[in-house]
PDB file of N, CA and C in Angstrom:
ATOM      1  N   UNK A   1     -12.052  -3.347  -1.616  1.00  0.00           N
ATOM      2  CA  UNK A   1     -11.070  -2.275  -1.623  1.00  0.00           C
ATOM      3  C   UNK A   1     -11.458  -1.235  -0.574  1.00  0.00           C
ATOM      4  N   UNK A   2     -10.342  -0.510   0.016  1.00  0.00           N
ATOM      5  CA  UNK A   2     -10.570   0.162   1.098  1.00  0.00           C
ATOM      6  C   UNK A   2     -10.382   1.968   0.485  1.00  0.00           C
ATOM      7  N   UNK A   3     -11.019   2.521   0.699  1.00  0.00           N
ATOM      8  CA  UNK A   3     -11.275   3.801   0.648  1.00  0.00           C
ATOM      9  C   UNK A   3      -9.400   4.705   1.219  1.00  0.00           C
ATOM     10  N   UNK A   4      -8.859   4.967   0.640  1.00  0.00           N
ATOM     11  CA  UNK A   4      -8.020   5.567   1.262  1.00  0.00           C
ATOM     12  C   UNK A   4      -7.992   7.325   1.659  1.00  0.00           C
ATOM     13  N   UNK A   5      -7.915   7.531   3.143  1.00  0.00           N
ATOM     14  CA  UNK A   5      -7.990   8.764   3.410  1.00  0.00           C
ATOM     15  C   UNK A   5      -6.834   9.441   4.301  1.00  0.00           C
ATOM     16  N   UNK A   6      -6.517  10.451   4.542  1.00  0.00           N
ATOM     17  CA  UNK A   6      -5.333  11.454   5.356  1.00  0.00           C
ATOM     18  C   UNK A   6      -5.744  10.646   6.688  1.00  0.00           C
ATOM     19  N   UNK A   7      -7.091  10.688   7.063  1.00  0.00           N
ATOM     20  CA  UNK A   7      -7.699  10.109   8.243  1.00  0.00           C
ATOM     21  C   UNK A   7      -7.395   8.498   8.259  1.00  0.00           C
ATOM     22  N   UNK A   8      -7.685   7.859   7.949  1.00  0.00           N
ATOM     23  CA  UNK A   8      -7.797   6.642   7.992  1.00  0.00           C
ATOM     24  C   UNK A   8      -6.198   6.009   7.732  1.00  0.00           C
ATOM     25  N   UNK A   9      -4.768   7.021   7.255  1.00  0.00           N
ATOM     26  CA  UNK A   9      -3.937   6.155   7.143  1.00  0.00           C
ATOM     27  C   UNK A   9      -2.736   6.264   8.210  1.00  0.00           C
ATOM     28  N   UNK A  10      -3.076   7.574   8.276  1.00  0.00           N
ATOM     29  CA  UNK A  10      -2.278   8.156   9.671  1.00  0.00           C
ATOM     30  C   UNK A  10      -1.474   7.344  10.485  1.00  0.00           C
ATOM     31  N   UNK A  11      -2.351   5.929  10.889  1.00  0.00           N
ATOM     32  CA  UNK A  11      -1.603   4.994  11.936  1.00  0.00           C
ATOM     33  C   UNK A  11      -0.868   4.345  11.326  1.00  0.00           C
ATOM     34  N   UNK A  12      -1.274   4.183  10.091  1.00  0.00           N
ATOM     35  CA  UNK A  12      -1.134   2.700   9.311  1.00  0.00           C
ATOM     36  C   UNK A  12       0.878   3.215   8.833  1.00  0.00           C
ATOM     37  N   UNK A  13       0.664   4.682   8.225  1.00  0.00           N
ATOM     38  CA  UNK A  13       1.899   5.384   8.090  1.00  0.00           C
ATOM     39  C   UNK A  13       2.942   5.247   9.095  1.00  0.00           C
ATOM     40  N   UNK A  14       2.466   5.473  10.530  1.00  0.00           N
ATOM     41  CA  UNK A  14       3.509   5.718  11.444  1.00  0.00           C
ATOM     42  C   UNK A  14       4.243   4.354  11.734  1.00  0.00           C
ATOM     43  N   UNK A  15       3.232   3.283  11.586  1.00  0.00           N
ATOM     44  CA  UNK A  15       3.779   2.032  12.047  1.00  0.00           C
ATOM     45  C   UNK A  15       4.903   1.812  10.460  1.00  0.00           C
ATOM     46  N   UNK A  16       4.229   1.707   9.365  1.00  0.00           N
ATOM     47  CA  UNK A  16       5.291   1.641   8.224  1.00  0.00           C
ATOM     48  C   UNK A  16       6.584   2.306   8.922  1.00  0.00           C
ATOM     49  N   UNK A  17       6.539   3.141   8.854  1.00  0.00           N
ATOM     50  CA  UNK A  17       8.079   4.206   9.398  1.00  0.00           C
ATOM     51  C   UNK A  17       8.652   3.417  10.380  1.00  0.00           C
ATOM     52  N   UNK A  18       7.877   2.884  11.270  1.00  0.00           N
ATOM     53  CA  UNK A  18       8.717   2.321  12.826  1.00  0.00           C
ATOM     54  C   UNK A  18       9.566   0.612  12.066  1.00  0.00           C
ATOM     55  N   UNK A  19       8.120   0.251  11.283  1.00  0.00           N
ATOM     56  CA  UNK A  19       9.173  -1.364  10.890  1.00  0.00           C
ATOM     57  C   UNK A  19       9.618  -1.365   9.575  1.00  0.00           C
ATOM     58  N   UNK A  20       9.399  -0.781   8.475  1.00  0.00           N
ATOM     59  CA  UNK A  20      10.274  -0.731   7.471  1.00  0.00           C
ATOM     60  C   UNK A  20       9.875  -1.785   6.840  1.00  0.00           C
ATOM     61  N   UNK A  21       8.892  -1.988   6.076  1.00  0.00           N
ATOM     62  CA  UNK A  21       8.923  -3.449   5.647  1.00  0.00           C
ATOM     63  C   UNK A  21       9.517  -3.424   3.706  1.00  0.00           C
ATOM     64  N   UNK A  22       9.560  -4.589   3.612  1.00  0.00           N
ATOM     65  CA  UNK A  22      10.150  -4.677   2.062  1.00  0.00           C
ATOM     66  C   UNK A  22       9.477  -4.772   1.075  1.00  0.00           C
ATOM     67  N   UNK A  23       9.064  -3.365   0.168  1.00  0.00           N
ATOM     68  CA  UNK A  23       8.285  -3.519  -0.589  1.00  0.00           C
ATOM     69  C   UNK A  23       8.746  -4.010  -2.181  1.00  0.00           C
ATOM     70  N   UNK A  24       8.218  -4.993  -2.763  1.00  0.00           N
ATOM     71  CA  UNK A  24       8.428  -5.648  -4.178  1.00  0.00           C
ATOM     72  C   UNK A  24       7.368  -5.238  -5.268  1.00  0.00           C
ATOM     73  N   UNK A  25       7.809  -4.683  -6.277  1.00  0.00           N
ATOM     74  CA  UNK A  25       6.804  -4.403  -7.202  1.00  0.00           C
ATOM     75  C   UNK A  25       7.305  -5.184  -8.150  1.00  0.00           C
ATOM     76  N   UNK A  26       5.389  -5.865  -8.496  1.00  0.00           N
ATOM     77  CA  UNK A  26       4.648  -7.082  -9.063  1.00  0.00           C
ATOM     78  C   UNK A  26       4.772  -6.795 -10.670  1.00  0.00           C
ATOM     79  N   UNK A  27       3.828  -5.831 -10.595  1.00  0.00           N
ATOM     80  CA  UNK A  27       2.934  -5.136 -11.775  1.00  0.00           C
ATOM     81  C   UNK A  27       2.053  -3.678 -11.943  1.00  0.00           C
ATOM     82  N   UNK A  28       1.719  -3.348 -12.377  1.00  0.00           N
ATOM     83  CA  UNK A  28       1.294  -2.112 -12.702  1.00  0.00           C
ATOM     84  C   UNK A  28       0.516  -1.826 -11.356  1.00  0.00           C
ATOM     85  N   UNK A  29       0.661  -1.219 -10.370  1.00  0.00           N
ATOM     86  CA  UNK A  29      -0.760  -1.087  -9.118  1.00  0.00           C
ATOM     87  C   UNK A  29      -0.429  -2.107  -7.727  1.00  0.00           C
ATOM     88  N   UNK A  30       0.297  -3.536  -8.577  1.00  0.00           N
ATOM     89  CA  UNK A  30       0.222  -4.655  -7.668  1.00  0.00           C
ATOM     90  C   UNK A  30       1.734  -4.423  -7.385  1.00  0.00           C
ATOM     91  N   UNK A  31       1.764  -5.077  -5.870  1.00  0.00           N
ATOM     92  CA  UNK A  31       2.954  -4.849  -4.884  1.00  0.00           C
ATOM     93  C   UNK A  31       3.049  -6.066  -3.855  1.00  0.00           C
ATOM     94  N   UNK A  32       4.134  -6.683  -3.424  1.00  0.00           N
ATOM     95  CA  UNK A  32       4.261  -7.243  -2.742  1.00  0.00           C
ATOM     96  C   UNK A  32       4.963  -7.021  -1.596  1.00  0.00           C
ATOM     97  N   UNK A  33       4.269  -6.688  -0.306  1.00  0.00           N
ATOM     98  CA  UNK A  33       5.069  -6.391   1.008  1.00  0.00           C
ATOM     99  C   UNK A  33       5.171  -7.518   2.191  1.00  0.00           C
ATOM    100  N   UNK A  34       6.705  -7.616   2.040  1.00  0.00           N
ATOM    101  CA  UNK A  34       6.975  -8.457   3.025  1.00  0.00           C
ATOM    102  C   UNK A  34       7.042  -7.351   4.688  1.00  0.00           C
ATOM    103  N   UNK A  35       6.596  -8.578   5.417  1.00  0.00           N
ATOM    104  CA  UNK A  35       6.290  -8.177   6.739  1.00  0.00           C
ATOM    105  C   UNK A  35       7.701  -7.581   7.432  1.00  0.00           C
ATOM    106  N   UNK A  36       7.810  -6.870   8.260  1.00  0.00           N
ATOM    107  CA  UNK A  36       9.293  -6.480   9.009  1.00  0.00           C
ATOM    108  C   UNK A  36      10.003  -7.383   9.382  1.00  0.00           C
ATOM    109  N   UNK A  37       9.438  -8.710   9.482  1.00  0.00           N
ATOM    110  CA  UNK A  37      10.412  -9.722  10.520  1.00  0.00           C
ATOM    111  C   UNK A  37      10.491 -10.781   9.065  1.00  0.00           C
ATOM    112  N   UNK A  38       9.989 -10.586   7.711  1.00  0.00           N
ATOM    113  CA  UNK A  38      10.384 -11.488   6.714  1.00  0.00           C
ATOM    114  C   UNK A  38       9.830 -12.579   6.427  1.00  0.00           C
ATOM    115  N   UNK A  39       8.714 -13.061   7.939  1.00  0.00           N
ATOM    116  CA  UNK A  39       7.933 -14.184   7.853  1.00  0.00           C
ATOM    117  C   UNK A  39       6.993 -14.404   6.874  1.00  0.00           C
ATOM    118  N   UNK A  40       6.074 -13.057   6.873  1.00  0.00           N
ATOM    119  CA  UNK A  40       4.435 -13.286   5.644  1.00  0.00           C
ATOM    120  C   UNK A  40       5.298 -12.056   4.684  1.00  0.00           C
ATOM    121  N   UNK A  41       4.303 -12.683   3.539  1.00  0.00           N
ATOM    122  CA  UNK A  41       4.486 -11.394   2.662  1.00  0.00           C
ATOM    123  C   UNK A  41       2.502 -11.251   2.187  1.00  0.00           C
ATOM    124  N   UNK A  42       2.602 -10.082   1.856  1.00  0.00           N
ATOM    125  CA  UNK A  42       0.994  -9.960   1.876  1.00  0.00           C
ATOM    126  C   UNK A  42       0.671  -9.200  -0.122  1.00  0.00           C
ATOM    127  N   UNK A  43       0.212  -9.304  -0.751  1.00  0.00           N
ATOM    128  CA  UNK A  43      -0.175  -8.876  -2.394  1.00  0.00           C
ATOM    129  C   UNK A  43      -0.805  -7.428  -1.433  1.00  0.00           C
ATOM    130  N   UNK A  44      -0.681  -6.647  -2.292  1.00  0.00           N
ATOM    131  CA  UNK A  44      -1.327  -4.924  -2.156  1.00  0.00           C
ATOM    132  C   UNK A  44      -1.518  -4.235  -3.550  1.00  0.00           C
ATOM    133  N   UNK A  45      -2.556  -3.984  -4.135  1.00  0.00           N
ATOM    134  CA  UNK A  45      -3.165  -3.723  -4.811  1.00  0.00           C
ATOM    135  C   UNK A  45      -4.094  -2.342  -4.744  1.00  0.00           C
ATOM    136  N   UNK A  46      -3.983  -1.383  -6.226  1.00  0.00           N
ATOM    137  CA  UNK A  46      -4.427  -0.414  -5.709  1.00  0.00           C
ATOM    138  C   UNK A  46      -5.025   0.314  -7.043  1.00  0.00           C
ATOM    139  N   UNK A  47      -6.420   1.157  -7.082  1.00  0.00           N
ATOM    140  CA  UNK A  47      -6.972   1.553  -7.950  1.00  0.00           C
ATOM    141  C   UNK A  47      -7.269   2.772  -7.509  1.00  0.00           C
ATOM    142  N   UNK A  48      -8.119   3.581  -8.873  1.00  0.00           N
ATOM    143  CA  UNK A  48      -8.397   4.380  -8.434  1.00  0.00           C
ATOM    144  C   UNK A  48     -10.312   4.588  -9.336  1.00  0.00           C
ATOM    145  N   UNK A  49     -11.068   5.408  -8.412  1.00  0.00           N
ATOM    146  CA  UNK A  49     -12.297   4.627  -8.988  1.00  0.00           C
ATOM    147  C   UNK A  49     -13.122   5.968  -8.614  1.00  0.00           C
ATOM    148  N   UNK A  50     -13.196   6.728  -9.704  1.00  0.00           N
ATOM    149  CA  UNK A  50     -14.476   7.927  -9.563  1.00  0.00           C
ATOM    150  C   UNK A  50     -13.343   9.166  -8.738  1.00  0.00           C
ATOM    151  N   UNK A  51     -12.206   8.910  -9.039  1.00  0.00           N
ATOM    152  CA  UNK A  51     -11.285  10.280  -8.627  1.00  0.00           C
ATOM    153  C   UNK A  51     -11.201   9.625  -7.037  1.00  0.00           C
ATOM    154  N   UNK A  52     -11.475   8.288  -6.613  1.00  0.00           N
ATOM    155  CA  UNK A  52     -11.182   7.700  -5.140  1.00  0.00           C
ATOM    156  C   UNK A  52      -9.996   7.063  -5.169  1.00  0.00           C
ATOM    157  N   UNK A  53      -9.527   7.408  -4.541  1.00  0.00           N
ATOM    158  CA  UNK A  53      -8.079   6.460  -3.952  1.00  0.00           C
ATOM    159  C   UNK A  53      -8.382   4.699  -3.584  1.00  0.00           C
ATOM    160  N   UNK A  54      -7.903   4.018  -3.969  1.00  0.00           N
ATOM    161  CA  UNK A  54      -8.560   2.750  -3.453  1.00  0.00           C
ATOM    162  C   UNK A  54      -7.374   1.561  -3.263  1.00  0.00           C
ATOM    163  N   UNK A  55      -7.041   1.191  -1.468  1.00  0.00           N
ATOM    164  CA  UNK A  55      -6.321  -0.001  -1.798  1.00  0.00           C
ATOM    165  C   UNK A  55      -7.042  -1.228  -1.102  1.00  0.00           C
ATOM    166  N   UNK A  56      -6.175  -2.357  -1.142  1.00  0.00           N
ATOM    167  CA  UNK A  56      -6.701  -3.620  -0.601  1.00  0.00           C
ATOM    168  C   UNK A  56      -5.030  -4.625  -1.196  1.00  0.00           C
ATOM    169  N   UNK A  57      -5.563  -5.108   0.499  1.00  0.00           N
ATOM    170  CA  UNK A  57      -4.371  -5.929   1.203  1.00  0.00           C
ATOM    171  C   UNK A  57      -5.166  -7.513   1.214  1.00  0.00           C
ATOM    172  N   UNK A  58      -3.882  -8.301   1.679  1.00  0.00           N
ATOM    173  CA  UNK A  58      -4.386  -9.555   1.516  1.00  0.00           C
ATOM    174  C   UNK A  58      -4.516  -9.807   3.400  1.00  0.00           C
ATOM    175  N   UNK A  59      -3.981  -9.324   4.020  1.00  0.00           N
ATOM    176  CA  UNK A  59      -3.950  -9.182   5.681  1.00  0.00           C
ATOM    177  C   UNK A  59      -5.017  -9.044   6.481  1.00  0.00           C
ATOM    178  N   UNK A  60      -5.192  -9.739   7.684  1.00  0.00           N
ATOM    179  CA  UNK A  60      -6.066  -9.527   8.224  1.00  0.00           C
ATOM    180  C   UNK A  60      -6.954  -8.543   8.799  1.00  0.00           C
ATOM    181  N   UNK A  61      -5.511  -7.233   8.767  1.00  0.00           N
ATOM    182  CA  UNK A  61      -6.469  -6.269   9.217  1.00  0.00           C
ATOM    183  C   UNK A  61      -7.600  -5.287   8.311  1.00  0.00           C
ATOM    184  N   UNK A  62      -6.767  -5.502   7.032  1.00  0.00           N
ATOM    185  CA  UNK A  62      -7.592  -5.372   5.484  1.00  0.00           C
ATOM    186  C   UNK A  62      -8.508  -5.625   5.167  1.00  0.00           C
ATOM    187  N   UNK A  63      -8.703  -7.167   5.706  1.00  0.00           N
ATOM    188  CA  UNK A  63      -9.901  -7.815   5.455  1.00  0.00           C
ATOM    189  C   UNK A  63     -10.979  -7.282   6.303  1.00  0.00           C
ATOM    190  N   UNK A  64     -10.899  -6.779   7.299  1.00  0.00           N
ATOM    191  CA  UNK A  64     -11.902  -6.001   8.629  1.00  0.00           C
ATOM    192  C   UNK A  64     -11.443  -4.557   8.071  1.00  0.00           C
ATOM    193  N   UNK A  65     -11.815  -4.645   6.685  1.00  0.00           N
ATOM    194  CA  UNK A  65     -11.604  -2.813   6.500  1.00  0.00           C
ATOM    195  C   UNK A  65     -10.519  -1.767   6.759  1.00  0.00           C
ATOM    196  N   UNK A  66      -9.634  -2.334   7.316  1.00  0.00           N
ATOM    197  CA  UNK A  66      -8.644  -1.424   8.401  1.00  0.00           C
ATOM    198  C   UNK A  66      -7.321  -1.082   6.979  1.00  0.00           C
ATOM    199  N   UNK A  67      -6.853   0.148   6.963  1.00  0.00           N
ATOM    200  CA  UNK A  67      -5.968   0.549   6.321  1.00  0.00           C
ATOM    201  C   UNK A  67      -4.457  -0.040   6.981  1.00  0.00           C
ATOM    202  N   UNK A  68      -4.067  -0.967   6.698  1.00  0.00           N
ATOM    203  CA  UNK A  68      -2.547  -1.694   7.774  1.00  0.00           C
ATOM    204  C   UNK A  68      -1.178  -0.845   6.688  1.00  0.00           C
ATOM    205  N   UNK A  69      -0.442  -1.084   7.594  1.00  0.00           N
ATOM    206  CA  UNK A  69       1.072  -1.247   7.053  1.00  0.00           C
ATOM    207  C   UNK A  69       1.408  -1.447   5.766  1.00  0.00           C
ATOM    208  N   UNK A  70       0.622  -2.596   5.347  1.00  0.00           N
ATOM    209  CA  UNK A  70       1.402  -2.849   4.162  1.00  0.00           C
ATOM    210  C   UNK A  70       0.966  -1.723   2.827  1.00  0.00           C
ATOM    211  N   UNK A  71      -0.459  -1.747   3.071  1.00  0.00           N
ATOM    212  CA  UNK A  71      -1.061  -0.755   2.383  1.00  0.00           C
ATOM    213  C   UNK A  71       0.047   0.953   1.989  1.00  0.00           C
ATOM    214  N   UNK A  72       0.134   1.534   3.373  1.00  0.00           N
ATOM    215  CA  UNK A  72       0.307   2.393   3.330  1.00  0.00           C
ATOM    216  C   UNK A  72       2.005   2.320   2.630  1.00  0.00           C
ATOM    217  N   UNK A  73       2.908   1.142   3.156  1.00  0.00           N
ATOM    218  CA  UNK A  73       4.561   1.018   2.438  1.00  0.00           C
ATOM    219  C   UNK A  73       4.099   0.821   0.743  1.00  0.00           C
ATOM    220  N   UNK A  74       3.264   0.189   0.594  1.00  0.00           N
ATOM    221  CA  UNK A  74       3.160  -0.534  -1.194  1.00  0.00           C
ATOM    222  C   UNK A  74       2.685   1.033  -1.531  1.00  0.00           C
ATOM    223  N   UNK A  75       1.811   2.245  -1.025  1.00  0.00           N
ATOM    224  CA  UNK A  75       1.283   3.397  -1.733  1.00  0.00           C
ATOM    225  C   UNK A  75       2.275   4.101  -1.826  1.00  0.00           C
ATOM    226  N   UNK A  76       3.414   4.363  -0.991  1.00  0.00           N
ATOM    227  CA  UNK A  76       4.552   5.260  -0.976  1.00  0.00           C
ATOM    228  C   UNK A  76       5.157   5.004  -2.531  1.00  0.00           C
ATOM    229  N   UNK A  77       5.471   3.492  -3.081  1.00  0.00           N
ATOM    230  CA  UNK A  77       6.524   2.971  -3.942  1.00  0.00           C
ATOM    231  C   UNK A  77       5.560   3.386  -5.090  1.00  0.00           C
ATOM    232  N   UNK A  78       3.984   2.788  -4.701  1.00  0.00           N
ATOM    233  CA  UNK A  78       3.320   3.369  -5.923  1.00  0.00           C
ATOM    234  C   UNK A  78       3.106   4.734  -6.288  1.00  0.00           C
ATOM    235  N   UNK A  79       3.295   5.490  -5.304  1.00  0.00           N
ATOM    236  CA  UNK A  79       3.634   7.119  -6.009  1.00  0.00           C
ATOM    237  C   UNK A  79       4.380   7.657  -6.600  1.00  0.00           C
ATOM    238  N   UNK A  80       5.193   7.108  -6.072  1.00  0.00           N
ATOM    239  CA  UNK A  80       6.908   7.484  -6.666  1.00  0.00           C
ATOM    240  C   UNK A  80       6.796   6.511  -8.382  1.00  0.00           C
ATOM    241  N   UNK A  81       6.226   5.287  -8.646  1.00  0.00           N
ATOM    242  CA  UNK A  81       6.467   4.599  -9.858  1.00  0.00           C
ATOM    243  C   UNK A  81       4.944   5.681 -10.814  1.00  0.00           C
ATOM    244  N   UNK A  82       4.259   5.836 -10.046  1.00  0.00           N
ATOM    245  CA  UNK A  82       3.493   6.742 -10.874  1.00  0.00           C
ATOM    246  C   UNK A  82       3.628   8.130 -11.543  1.00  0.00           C
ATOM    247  N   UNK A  83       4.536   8.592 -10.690  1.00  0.00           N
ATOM    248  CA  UNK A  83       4.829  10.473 -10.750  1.00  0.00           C
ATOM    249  C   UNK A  83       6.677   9.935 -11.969  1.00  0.00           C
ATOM    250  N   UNK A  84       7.117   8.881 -11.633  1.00  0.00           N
ATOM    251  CA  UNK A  84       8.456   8.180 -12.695  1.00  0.00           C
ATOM    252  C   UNK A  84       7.332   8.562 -14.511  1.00  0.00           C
ATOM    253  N   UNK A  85       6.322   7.974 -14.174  1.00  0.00           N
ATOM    254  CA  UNK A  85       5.775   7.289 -15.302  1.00  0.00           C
ATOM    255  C   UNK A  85       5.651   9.095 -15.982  1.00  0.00           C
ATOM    256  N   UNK A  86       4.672   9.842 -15.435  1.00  0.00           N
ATOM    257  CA  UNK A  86       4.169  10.619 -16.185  1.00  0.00           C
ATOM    258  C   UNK A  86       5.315  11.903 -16.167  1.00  0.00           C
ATOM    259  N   UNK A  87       6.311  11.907 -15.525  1.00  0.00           N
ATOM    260  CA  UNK A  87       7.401  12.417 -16.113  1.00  0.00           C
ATOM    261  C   UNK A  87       8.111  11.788 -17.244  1.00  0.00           C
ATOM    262  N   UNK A  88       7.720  10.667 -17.529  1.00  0.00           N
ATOM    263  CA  UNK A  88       8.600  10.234 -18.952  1.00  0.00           C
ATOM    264  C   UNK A  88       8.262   9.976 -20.307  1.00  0.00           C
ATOM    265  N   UNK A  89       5.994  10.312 -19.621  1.00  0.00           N
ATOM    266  CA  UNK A  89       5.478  10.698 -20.693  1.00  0.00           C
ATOM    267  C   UNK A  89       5.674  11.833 -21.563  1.00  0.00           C
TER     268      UNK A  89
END
């Protein structure tokens, strides 16, 4: 799992915005983002661990640590299904 920071997602954000990809929610945390062009779809998964933000992608750039795209589209949907939740608590 990758450490998520303001720093570290910055790029990963701007590119989300430029391709738009299609995010599918799995399960509680888990997300499925298909790529902009529809070809891969990648699992995105996300915790939180000692008050740390934490995601992890199934993508290559994930795997070399790197905060990608999909990460940052699957955290947007997971904020919004999280901030749903504890308003209806």
């Amino acid at each position: 799992m990758i450490r998520l920071t303001t720093e570290n997602t910055k790029n990963a954000i701007a590119k989300a915005k430029q391709l738009r990809p299609k995010v599918i929610f799995i399960s509680d945390r888990t997300f499925e983002v298909k790529s902009a062009n529809n070809e891969n779809s990648y699992t995105v998964r996300f915790d939180v661990q000692n008050g740390e933000k934490l995601g992890q992608c199934e993508c290559k750039a994930s795997e070399r640590g790197l905060v990608c795209y999909h990460i940052t589209s699957a955290a947007q949907v997971n904020i919004i299904r999280q901030s749903m939740k504890r308003q209806a608590a």
